[in-house]
PDB file of N, CA and C in Angstrom:
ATOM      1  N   UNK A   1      -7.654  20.686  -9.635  1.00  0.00           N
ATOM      2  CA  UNK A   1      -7.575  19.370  -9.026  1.00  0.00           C
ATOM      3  C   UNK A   1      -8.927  18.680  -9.195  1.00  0.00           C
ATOM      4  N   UNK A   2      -8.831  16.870  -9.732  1.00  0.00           N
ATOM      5  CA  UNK A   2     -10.092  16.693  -9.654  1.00  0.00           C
ATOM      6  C   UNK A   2     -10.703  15.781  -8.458  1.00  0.00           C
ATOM      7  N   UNK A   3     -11.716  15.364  -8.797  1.00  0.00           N
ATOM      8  CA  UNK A   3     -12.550  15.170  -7.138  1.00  0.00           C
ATOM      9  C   UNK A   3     -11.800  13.560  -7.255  1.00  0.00           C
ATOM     10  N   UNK A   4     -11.407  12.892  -8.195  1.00  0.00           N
ATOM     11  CA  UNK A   4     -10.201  11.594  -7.670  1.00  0.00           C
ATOM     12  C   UNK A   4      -9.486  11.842  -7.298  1.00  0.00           C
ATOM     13  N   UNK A   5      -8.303  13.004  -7.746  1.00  0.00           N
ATOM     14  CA  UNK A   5      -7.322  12.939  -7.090  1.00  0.00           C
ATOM     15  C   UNK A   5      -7.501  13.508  -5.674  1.00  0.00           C
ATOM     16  N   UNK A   6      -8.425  14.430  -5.440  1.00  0.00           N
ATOM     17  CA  UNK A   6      -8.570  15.298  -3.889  1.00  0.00           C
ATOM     18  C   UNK A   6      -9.346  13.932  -3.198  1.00  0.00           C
ATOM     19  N   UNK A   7      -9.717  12.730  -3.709  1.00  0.00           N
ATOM     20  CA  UNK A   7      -9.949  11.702  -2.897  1.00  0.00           C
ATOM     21  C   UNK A   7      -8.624  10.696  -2.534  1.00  0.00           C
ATOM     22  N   UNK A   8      -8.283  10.864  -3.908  1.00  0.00           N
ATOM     23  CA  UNK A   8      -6.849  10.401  -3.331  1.00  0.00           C
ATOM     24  C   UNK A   8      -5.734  10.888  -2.375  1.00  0.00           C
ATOM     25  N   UNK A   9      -5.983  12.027  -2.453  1.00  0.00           N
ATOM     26  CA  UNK A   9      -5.003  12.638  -1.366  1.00  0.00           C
ATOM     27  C   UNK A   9      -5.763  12.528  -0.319  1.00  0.00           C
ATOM     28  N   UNK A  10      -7.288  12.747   0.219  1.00  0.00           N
ATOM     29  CA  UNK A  10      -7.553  12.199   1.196  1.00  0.00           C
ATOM     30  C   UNK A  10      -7.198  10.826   1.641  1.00  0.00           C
ATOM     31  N   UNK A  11      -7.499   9.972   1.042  1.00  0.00           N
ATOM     32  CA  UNK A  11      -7.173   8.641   1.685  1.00  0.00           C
ATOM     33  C   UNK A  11      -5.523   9.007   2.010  1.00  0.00           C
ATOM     34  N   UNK A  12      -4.776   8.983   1.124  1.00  0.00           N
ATOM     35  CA  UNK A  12      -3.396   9.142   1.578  1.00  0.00           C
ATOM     36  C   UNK A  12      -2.841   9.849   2.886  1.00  0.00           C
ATOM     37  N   UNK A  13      -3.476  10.787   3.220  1.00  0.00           N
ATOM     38  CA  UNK A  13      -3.302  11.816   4.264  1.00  0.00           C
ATOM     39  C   UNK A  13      -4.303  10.786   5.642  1.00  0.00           C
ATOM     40  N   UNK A  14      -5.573  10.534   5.222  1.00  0.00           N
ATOM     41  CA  UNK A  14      -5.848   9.802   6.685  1.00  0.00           C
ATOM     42  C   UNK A  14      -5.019   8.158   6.318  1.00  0.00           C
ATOM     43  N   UNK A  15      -4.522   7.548   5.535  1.00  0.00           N
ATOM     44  CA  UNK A  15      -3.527   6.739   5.809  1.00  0.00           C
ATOM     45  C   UNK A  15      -2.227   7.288   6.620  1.00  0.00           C
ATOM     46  N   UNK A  16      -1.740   8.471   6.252  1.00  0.00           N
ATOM     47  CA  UNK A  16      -0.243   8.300   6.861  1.00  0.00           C
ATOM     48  C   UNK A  16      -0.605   8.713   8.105  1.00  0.00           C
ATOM     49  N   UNK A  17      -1.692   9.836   8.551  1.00  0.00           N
ATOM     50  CA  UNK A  17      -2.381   9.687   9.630  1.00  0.00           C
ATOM     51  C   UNK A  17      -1.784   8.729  10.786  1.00  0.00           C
ATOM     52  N   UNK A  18      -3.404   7.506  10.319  1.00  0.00           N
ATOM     53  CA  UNK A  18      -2.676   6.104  11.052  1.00  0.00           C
ATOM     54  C   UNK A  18      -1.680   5.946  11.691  1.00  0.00           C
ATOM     55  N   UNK A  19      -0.756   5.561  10.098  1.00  0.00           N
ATOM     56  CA  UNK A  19       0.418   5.508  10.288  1.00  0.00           C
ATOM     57  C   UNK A  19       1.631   5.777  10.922  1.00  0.00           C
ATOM     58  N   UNK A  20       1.136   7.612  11.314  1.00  0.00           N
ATOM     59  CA  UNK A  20       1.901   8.214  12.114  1.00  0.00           C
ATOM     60  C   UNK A  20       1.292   7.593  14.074  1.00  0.00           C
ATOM     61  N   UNK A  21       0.199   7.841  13.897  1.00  0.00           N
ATOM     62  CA  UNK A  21      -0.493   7.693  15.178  1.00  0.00           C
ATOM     63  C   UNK A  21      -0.141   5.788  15.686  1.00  0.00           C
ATOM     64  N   UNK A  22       0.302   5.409  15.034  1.00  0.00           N
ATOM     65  CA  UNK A  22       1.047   3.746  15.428  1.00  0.00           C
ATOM     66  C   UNK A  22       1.875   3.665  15.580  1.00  0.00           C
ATOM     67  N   UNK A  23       2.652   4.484  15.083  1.00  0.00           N
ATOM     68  CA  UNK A  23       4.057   4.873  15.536  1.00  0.00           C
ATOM     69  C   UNK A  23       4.052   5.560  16.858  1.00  0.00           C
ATOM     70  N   UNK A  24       3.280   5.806  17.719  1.00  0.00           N
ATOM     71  CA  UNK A  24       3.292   6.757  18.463  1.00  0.00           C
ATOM     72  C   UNK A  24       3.685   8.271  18.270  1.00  0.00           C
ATOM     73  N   UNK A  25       3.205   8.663  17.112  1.00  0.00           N
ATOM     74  CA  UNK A  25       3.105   9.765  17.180  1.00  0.00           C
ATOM     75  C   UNK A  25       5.058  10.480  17.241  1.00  0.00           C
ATOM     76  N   UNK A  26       5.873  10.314  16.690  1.00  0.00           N
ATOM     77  CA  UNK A  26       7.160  10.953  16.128  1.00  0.00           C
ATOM     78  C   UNK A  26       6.843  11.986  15.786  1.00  0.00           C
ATOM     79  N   UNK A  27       7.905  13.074  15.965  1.00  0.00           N
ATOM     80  CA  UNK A  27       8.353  14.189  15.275  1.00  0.00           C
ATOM     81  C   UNK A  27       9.607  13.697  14.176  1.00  0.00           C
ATOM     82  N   UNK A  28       9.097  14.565  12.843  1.00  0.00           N
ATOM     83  CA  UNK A  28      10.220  14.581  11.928  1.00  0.00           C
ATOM     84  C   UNK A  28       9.944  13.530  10.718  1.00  0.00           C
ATOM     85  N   UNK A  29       8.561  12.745  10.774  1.00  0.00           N
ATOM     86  CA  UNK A  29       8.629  11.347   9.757  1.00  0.00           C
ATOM     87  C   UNK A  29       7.169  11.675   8.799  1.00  0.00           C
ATOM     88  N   UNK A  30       6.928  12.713   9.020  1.00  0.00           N
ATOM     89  CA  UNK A  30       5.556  12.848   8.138  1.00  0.00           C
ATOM     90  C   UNK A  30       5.891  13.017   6.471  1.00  0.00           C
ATOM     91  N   UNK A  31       7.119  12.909   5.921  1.00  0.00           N
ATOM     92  CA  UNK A  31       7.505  12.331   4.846  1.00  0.00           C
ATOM     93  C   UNK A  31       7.247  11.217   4.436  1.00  0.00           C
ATOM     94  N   UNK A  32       7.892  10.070   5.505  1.00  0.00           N
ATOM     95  CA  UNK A  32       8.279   8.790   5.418  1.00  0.00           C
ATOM     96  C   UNK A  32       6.412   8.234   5.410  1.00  0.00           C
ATOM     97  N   UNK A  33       5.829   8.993   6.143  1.00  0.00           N
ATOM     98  CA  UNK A  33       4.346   8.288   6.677  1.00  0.00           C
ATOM     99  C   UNK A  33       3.613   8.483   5.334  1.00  0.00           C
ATOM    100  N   UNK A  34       3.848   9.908   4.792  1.00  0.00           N
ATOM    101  CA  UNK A  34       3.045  10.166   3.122  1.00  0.00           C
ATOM    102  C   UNK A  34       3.602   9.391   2.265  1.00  0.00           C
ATOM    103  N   UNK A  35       4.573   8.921   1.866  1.00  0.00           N
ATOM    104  CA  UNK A  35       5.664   7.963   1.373  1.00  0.00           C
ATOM    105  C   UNK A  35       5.170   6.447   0.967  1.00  0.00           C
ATOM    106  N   UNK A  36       4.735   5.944   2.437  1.00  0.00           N
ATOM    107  CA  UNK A  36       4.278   4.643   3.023  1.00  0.00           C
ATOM    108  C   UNK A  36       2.907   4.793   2.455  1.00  0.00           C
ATOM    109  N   UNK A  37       1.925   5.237   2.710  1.00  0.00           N
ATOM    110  CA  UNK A  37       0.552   5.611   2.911  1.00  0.00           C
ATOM    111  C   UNK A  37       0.543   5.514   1.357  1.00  0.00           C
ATOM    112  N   UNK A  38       1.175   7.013  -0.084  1.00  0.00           N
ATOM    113  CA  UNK A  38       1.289   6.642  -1.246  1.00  0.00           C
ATOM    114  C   UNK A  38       1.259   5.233  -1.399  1.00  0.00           C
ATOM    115  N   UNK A  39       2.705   4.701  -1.375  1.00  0.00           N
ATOM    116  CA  UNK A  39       2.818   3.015  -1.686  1.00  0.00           C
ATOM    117  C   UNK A  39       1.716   2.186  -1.542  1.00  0.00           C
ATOM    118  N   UNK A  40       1.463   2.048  -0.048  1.00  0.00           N
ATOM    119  CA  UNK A  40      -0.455   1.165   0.189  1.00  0.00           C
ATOM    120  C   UNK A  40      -1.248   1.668  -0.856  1.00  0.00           C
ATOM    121  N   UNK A  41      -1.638   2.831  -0.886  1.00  0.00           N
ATOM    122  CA  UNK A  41      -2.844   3.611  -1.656  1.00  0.00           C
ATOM    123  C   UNK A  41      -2.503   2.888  -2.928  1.00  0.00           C
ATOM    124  N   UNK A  42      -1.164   2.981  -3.705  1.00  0.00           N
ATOM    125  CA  UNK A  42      -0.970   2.462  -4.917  1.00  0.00           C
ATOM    126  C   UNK A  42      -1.639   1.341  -5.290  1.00  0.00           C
ATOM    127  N   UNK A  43      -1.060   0.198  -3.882  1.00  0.00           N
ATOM    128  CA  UNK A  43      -0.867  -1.151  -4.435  1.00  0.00           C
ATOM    129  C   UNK A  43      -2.589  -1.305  -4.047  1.00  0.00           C
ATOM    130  N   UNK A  44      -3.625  -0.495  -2.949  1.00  0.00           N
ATOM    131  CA  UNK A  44      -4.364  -1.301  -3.061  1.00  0.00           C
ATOM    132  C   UNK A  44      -5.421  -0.749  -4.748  1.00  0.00           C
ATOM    133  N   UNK A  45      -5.190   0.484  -4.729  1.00  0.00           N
ATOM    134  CA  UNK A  45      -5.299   0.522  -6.184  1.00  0.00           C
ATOM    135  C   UNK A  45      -5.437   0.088  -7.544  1.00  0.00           C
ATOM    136  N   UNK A  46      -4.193  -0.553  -7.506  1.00  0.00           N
ATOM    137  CA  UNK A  46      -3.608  -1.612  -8.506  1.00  0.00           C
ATOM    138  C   UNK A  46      -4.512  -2.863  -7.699  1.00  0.00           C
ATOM    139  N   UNK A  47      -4.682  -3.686  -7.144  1.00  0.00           N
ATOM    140  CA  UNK A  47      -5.417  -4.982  -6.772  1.00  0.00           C
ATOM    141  C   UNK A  47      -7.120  -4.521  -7.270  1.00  0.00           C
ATOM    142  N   UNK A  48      -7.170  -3.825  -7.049  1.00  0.00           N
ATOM    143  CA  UNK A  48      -8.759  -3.103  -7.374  1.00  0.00           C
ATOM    144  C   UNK A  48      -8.558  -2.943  -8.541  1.00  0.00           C
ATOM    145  N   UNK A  49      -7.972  -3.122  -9.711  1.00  0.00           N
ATOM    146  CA  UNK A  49      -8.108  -2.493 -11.174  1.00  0.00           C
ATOM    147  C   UNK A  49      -7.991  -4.277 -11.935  1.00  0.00           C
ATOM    148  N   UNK A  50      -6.935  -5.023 -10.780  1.00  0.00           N
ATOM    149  CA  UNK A  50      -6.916  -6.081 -11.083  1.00  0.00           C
ATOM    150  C   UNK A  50      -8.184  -6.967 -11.216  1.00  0.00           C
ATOM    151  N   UNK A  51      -8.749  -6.966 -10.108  1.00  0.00           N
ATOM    152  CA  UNK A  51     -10.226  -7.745  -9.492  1.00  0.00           C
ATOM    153  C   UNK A  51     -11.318  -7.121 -10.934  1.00  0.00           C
ATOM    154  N   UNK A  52     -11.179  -5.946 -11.160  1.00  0.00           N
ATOM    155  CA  UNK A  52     -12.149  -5.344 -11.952  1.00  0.00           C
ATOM    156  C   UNK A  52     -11.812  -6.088 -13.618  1.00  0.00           C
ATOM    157  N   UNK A  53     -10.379  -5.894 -13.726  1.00  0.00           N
ATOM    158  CA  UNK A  53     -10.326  -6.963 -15.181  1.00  0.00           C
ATOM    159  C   UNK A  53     -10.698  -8.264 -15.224  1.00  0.00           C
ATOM    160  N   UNK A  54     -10.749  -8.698 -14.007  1.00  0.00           N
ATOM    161  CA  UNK A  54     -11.021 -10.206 -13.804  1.00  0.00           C
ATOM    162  C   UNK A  54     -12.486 -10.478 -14.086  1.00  0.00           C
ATOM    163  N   UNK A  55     -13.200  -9.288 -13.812  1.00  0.00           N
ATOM    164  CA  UNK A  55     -14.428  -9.789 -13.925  1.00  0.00           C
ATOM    165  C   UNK A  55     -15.714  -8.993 -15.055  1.00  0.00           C
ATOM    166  N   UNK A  56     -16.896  -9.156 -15.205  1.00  0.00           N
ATOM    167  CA  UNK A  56     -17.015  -8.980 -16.901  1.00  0.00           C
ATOM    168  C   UNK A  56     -18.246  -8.181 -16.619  1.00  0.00           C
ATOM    169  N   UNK A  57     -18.636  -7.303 -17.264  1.00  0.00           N
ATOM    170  CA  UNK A  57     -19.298  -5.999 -16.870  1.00  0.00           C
ATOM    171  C   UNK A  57     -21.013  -6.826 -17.163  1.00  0.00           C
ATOM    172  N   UNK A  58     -21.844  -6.223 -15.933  1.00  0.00           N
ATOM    173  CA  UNK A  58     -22.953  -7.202 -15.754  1.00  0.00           C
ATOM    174  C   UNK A  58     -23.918  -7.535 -17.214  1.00  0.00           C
ATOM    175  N   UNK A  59     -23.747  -5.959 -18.190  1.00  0.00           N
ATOM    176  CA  UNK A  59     -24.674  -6.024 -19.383  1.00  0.00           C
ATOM    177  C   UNK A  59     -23.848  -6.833 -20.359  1.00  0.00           C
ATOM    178  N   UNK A  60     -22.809  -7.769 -20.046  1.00  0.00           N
ATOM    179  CA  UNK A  60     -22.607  -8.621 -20.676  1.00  0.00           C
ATOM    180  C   UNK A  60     -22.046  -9.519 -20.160  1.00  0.00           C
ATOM    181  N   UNK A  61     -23.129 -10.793 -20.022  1.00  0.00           N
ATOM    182  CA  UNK A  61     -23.349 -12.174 -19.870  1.00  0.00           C
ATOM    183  C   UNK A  61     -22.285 -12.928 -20.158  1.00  0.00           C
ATOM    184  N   UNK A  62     -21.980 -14.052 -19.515  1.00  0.00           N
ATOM    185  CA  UNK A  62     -21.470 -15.279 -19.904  1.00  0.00           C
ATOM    186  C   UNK A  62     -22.439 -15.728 -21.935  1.00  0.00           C
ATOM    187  N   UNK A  63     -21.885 -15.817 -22.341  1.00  0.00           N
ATOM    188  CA  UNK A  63     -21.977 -16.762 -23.650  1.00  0.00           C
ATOM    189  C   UNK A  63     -22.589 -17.663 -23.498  1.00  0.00           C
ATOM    190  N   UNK A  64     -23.036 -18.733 -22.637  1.00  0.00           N
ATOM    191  CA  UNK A  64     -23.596 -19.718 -22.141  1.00  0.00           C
ATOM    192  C   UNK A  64     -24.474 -19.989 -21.013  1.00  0.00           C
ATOM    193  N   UNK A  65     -24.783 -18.432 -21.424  1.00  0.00           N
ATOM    194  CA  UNK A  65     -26.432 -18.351 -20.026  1.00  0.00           C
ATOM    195  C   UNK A  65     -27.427 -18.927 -20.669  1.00  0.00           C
ATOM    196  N   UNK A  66     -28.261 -19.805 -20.105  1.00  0.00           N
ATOM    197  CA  UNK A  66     -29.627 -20.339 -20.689  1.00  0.00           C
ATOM    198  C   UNK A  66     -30.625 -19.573 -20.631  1.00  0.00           C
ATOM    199  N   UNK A  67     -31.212 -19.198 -22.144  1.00  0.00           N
ATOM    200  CA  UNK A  67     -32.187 -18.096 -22.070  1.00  0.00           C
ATOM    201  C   UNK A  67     -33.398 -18.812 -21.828  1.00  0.00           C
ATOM    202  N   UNK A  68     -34.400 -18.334 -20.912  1.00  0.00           N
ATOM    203  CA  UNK A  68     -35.699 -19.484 -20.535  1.00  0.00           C
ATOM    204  C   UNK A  68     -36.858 -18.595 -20.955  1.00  0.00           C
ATOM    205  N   UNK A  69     -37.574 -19.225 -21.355  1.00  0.00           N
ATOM    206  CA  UNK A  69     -39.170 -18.495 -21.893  1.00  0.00           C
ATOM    207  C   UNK A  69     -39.292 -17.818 -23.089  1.00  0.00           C
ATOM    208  N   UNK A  70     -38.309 -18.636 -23.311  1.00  0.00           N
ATOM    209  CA  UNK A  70     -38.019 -18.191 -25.609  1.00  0.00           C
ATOM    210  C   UNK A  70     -38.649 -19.578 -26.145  1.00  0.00           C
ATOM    211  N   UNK A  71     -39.323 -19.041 -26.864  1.00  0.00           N
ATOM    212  CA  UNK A  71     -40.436 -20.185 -27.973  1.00  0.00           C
ATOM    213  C   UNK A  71     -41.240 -21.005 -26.864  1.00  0.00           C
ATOM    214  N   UNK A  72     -41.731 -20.602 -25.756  1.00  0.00           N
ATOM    215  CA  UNK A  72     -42.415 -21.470 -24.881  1.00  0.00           C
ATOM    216  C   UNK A  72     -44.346 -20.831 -25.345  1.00  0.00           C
ATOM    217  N   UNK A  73     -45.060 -21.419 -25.437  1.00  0.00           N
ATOM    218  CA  UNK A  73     -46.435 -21.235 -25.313  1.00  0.00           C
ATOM    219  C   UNK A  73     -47.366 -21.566 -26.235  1.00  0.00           C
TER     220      UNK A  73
END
């Protein structure tokens, strides 16, 4: 197992956690709560991979940064 996925199953496990503990605490749904908890974990996942394509890795600049203190002196 690697140290993402044993992070992923952490988050998942203290999500359904929660989950269970808002429910007041049921017997019989710690399926449904790992289930739920997966799904969130997914989607916030997926929004985080999204945000990251959206935006452009710092060692490469906009195309149209003004370089200053070239040919000055």
């Amino acid at each position: 197992m690697t140290a993402n996925r044993s992070t992923l199953e952490e988050r998942i496990r203290d999500r359904a956690y929660h989950l269970w503990e808002a429910e007041g605490r049921p017997e019989g749904r710690a399926e449904a709560h790992w289930a739920l908890a997966s799904r969130l974990e997914a989607e916030s996942e997926a929004e985080l991979d999204e945000m990251g394509r959206e935006s452009f890795p710092a060692s490469d600049p906009p195309g149209n940064t003004p370089q200053t203190g070239i040919g000055r002196g």
